[in-house]
N, C-alpha and C. Protein backbone atom coordinates (compact mmCIF):
# COMPACT_ATOMS: atom_id res chain seq x y z
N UNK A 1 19.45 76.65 26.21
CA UNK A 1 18.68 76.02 25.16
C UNK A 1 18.15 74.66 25.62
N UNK A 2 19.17 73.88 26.40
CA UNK A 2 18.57 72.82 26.94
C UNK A 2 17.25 73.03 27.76
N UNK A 3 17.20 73.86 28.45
CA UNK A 3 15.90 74.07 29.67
C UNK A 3 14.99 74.53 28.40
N UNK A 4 15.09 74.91 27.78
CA UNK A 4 13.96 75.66 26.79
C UNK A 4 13.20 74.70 26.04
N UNK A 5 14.01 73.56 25.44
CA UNK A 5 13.44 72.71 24.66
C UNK A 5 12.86 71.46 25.78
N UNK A 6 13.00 70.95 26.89
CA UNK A 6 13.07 70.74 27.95
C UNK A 6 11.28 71.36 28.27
N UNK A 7 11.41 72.43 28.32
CA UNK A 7 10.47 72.83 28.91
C UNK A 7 8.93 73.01 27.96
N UNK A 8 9.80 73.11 26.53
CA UNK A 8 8.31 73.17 25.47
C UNK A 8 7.95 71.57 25.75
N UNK A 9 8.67 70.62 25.37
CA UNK A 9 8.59 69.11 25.51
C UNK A 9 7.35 68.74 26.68
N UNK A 10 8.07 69.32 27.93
CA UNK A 10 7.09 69.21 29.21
C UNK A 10 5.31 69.55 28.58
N UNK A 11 5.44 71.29 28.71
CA UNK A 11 4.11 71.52 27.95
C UNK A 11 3.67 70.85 27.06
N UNK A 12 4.04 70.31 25.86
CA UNK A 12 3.56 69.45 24.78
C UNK A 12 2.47 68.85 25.45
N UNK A 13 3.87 67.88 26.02
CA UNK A 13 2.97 66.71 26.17
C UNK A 13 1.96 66.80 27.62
N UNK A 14 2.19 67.64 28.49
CA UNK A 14 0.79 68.11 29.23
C UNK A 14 -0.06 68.12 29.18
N UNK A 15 -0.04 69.16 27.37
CA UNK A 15 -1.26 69.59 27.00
C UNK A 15 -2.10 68.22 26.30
N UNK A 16 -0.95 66.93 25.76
CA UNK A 16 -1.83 66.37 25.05
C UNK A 16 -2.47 65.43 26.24
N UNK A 17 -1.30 64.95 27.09
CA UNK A 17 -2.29 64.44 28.42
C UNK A 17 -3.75 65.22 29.24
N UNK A 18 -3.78 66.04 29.15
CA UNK A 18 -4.84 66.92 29.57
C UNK A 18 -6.63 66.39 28.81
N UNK A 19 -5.70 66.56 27.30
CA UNK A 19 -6.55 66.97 26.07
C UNK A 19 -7.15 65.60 25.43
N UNK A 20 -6.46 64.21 25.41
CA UNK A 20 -6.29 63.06 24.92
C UNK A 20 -6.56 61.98 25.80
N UNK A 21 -7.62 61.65 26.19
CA UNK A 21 -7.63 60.11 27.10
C UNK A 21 -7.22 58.97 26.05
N UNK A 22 -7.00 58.92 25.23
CA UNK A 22 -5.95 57.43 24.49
C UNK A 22 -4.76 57.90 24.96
N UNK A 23 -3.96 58.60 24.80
CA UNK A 23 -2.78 58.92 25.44
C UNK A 23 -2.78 58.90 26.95
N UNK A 24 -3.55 59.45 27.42
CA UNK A 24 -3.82 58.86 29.04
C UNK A 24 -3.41 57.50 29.41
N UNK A 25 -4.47 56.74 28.55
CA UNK A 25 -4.30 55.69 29.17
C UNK A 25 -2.86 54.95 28.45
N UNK A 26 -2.52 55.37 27.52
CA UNK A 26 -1.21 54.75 27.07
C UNK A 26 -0.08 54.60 27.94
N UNK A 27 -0.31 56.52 28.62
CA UNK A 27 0.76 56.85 28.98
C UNK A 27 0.92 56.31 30.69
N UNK A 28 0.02 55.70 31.10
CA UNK A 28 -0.37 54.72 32.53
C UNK A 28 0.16 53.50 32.01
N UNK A 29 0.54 53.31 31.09
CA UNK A 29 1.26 51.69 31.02
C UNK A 29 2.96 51.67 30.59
N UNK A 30 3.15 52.86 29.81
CA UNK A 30 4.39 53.21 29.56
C UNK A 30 4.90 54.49 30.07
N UNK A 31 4.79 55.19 31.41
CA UNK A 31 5.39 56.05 32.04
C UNK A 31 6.93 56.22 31.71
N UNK A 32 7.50 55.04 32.25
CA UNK A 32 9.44 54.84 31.87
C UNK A 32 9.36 55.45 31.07
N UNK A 33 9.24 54.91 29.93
CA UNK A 33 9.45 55.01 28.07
C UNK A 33 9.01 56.44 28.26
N UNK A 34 7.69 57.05 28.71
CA UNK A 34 7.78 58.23 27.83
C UNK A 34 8.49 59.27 28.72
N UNK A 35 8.94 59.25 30.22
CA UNK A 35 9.79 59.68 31.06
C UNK A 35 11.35 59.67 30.07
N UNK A 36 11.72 58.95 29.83
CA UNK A 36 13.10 58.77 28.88
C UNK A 36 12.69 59.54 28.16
N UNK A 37 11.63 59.56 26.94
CA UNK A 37 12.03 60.64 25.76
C UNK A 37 11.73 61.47 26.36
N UNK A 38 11.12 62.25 26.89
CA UNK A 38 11.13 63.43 27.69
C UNK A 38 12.74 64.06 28.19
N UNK A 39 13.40 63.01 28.42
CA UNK A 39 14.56 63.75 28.94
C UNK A 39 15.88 63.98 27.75
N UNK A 40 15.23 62.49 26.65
CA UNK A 40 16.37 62.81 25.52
C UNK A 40 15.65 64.66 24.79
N UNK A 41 14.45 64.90 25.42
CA UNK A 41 14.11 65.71 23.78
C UNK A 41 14.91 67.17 24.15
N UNK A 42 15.45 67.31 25.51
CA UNK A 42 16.60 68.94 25.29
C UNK A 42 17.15 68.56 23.69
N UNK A 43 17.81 67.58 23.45
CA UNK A 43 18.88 67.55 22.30
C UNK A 43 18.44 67.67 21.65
N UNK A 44 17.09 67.31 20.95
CA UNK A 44 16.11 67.95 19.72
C UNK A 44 14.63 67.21 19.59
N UNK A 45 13.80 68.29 20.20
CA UNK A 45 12.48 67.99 20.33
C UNK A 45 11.77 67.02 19.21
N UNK A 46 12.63 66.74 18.14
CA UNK A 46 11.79 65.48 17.53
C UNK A 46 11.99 64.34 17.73
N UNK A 47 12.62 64.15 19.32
CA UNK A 47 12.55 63.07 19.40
C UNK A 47 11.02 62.51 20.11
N UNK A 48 10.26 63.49 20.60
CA UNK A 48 8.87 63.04 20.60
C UNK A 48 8.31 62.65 19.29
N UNK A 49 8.29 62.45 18.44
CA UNK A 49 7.82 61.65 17.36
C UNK A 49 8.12 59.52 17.39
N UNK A 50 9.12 59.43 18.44
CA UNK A 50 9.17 58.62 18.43
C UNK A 50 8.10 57.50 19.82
N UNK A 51 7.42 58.63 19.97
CA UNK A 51 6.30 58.38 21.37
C UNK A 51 4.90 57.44 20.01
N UNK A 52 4.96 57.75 18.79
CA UNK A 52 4.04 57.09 18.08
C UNK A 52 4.39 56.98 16.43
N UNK A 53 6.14 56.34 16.45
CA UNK A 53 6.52 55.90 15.14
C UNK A 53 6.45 54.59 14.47
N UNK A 54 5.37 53.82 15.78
CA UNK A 54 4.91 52.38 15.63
C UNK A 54 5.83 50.84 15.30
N UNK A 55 7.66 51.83 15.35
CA UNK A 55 8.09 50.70 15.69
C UNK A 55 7.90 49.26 15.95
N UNK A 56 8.05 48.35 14.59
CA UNK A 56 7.64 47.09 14.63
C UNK A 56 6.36 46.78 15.35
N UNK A 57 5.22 47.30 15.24
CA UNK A 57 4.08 47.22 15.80
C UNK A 57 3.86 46.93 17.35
N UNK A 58 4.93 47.05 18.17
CA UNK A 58 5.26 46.98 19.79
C UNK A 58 4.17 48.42 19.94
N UNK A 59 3.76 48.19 21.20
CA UNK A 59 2.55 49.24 22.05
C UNK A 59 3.46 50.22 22.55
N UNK A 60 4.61 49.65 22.84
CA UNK A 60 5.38 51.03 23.81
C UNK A 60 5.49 52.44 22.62
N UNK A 61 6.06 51.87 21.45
CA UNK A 61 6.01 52.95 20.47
C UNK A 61 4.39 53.50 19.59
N UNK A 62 3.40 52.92 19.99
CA UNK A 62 2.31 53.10 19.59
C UNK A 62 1.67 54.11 20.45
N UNK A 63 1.83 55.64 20.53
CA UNK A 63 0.72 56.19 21.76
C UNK A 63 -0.10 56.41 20.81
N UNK A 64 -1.30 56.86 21.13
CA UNK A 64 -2.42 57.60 20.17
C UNK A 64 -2.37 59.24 20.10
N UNK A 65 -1.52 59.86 19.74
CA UNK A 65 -1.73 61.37 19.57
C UNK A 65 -2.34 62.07 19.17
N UNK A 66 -2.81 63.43 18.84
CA UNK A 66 -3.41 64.13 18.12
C UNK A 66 -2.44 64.23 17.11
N UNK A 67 -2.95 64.71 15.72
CA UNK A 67 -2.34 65.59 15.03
C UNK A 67 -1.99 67.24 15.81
N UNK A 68 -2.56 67.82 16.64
CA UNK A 68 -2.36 69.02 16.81
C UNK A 68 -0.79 68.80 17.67
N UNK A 69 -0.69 67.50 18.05
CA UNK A 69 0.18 67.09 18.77
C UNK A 69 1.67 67.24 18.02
N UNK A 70 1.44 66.63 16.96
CA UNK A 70 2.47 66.70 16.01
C UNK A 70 3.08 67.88 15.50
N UNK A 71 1.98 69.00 15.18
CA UNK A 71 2.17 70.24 14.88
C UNK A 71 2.63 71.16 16.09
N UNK A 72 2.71 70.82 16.73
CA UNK A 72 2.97 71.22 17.57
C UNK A 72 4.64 71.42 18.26
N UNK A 73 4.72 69.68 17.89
CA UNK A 73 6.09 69.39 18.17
C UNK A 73 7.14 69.99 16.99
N UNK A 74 6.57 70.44 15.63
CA UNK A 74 7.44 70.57 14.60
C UNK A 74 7.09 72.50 14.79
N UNK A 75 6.13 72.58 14.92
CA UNK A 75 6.34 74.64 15.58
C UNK A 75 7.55 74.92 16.92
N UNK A 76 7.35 73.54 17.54
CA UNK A 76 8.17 73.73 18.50
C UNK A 76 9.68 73.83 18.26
N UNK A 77 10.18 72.95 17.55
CA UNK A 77 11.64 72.34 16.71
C UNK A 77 12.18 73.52 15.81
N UNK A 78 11.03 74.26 15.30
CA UNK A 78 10.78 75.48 14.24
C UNK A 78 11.53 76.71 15.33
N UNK A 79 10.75 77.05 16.25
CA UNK A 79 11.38 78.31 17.07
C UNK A 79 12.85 77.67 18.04
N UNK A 80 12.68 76.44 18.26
CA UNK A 80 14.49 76.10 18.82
C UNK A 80 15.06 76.59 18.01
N UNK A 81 14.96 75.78 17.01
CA UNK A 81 15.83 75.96 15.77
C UNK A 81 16.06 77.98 15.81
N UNK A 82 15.46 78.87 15.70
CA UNK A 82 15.49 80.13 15.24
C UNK A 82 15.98 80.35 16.48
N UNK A 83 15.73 79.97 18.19
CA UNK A 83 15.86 80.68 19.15
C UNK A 83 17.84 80.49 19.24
N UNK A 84 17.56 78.40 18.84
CA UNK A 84 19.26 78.52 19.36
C UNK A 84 20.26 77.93 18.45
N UNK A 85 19.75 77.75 16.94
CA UNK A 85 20.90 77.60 16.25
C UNK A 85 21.38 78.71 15.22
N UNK A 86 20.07 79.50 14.89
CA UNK A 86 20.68 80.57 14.05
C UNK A 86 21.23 81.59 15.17
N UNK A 87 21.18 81.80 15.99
CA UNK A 87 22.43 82.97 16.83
C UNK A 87 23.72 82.27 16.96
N UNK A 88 23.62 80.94 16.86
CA UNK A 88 24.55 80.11 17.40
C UNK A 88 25.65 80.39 15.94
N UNK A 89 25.03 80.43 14.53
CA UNK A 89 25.61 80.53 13.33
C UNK A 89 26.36 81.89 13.35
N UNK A 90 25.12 82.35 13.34
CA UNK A 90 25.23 83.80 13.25
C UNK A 90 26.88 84.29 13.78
N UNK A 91 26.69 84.32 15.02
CA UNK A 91 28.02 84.40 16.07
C UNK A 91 29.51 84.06 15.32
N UNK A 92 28.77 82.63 15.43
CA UNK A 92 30.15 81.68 14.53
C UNK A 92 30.44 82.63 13.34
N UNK A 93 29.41 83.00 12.54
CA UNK A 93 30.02 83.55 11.10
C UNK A 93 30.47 84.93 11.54
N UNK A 94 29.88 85.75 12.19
CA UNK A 94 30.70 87.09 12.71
C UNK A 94 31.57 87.01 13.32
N UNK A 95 31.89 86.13 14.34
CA UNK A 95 33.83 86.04 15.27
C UNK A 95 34.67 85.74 13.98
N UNK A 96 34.11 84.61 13.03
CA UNK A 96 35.10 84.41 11.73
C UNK A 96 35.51 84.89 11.00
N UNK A 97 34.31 86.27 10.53
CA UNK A 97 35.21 87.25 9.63
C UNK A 97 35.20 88.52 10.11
N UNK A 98 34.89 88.83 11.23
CA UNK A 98 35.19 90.44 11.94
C UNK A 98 36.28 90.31 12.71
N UNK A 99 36.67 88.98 13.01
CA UNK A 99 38.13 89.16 14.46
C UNK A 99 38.82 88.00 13.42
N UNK A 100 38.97 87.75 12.52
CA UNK A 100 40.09 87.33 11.35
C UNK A 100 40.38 88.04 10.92
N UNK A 101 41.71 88.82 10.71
CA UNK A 101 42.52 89.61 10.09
C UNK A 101 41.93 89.34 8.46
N UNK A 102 42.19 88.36 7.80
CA UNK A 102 42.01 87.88 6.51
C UNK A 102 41.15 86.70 5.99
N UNK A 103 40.13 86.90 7.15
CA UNK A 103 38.68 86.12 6.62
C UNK A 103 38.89 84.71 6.84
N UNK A 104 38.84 83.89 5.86
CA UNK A 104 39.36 82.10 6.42
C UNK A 104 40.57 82.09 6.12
N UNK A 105 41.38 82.59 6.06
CA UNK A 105 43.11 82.39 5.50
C UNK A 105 43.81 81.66 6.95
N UNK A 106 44.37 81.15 7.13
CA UNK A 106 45.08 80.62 8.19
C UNK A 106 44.02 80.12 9.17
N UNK A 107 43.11 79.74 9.72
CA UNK A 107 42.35 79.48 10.92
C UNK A 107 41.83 78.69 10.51
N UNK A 108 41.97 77.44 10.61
CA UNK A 108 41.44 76.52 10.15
C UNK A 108 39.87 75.65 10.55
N UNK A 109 40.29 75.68 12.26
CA UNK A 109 39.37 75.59 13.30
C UNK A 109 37.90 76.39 13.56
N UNK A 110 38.05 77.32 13.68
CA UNK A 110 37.11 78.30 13.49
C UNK A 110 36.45 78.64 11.94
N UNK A 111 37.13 78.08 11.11
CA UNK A 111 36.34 78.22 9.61
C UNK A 111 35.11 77.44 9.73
N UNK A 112 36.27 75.91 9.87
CA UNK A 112 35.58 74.26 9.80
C UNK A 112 34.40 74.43 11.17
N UNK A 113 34.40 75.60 11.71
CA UNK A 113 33.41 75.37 13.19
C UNK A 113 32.26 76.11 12.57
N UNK A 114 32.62 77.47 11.95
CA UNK A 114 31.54 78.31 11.37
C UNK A 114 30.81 77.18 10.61
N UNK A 115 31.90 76.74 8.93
CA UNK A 115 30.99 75.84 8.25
C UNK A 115 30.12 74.76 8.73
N UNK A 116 30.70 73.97 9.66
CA UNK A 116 29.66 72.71 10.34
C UNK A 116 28.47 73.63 10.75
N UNK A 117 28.77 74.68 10.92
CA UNK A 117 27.43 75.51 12.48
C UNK A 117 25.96 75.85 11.32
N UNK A 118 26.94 76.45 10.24
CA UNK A 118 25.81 76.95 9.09
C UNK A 118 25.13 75.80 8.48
N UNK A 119 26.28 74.40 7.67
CA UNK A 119 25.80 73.85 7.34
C UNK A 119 24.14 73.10 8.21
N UNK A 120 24.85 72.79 9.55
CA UNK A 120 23.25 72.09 10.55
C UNK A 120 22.42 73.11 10.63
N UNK A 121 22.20 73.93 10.82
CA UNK A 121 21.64 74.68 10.90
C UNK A 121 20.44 75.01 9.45
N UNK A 122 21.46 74.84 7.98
CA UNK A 122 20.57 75.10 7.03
C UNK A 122 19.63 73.78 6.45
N UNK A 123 20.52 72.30 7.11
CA UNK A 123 19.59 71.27 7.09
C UNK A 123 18.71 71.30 8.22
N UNK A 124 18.81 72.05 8.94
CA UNK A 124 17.87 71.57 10.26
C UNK A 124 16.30 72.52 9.75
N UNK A 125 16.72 73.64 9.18
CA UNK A 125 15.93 74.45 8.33
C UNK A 125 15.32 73.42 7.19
N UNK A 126 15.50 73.06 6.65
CA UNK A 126 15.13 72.15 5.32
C UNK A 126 14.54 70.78 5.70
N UNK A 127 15.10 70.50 6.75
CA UNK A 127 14.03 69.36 7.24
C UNK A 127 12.88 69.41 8.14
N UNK A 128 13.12 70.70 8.99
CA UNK A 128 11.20 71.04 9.29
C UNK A 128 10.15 71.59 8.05
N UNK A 129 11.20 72.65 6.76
CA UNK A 129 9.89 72.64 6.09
C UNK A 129 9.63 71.55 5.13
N UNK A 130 10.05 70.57 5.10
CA UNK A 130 10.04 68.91 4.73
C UNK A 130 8.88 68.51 5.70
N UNK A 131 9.27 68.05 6.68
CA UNK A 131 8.78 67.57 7.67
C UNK A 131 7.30 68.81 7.68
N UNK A 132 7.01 70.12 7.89
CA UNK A 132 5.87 70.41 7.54
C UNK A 132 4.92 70.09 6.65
N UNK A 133 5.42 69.92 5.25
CA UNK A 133 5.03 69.98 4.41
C UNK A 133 4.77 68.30 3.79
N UNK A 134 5.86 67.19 5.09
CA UNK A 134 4.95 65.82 4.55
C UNK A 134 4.06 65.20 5.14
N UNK A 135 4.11 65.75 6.43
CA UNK A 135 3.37 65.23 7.43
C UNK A 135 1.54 65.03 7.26
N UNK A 136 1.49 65.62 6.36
CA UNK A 136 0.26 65.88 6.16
C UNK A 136 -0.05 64.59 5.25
N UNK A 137 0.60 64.17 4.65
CA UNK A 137 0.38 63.21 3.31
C UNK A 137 1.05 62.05 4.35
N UNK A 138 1.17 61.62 5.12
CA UNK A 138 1.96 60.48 5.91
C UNK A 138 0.54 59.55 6.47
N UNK A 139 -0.40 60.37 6.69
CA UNK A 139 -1.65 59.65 7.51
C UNK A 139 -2.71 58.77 6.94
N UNK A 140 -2.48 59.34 5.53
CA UNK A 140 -3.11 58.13 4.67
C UNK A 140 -2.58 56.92 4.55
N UNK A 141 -1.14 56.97 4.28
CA UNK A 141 -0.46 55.72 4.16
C UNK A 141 -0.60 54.56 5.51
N UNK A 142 -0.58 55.51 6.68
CA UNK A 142 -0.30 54.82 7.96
C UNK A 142 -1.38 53.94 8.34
N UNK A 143 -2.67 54.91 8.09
CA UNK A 143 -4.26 54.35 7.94
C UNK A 143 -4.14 53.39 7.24
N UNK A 144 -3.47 52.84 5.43
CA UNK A 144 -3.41 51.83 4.55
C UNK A 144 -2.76 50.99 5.35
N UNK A 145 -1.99 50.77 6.02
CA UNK A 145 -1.04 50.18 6.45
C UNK A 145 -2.11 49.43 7.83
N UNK A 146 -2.80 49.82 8.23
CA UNK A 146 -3.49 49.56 9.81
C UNK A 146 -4.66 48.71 9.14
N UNK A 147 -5.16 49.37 8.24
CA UNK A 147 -6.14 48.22 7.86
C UNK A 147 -5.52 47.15 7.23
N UNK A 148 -4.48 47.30 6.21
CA UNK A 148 -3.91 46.35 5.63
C UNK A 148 -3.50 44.93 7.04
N UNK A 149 -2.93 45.28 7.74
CA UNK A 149 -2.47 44.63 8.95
C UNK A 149 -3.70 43.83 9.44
N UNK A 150 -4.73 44.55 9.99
CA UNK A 150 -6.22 44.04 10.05
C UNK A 150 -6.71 43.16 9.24
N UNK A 151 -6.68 43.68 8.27
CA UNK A 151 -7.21 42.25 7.21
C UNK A 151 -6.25 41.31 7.18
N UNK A 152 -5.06 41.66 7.25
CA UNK A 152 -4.20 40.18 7.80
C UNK A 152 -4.41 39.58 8.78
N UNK A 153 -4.62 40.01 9.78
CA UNK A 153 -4.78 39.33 10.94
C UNK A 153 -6.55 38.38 10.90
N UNK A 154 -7.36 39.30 10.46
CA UNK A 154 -8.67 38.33 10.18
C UNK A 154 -8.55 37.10 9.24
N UNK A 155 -7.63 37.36 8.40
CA UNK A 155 -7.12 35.80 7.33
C UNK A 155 -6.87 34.85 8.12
């Protein structure tokens, strides 16, 4: 799962370097930085969101992305999620009640492992179709926010 998410991450952002000369040139001044998230995103590909979460208005967290960029990264997070946490549940909930004599009665370990596995798993579900479904309404505000800043700075 690591090489997999690893490897969509790589493509992502390929494609947006390919596709994006603002990111080009971003990504010629902050190589390190985006070399690092690149290597945190095996553990969960949204951590490319933090390549343009504008963090206290610093440039390193400012790239210029596409939106297709974004969608991209949350289709991506979408099939991890299905490729390696629901088998991962799945598993957990079938060793728990097919090779338990009496279902959760005595096993304490393996209950509390199933429940943690389902529970992340059904938030990790609930926060991409969140995250689908706000992302879209986020770009107006961000835009209010950029001019707002602008007209401060001309005061």
């Amino acid at each position: 799962m690591i090489l997999f998410n690893l490897l969509l991450a790589v493509i992502i952002l390929r494609r947006e370097f390919k596709n994006n000369e603002q990111f080009r040139a971003w990504y010629q001044k902050h190589k390190v930085f985006c070399m690092f998230v690149v290597f945190c995103s095996p553990g969960g590909l949204n951590v490319l969101h933090v390549l343009n979460c504008k963090f206290n208005d610093m440039d390193i967290f400012d790239a210029k992305l596409s939106s297709t960029f974004e969608k991209k990264v949350i289709h991506a997070s979408v099939i991890s999620l299905l490729i390696g946490d629901l088998p991962r549940s799945c598993f957990s909930t079938f060793t728990n009640v097919v090779f338990q004599p009496y279902g959760f009665a005595y096993y304490a370990i393996p209950s509390i492992s199933c429940l943690l596995t389902l529970s992340v798993f059904a938030s990790g579900l609930f926060y991409r179709i969140y995250e689908s479904t706000i992302r879209d309404y986020e770009k107006p505000t961000v835009q209010e926010l950029i001019i707002s800043k602008n007209q401060i700075l001309e005061a």
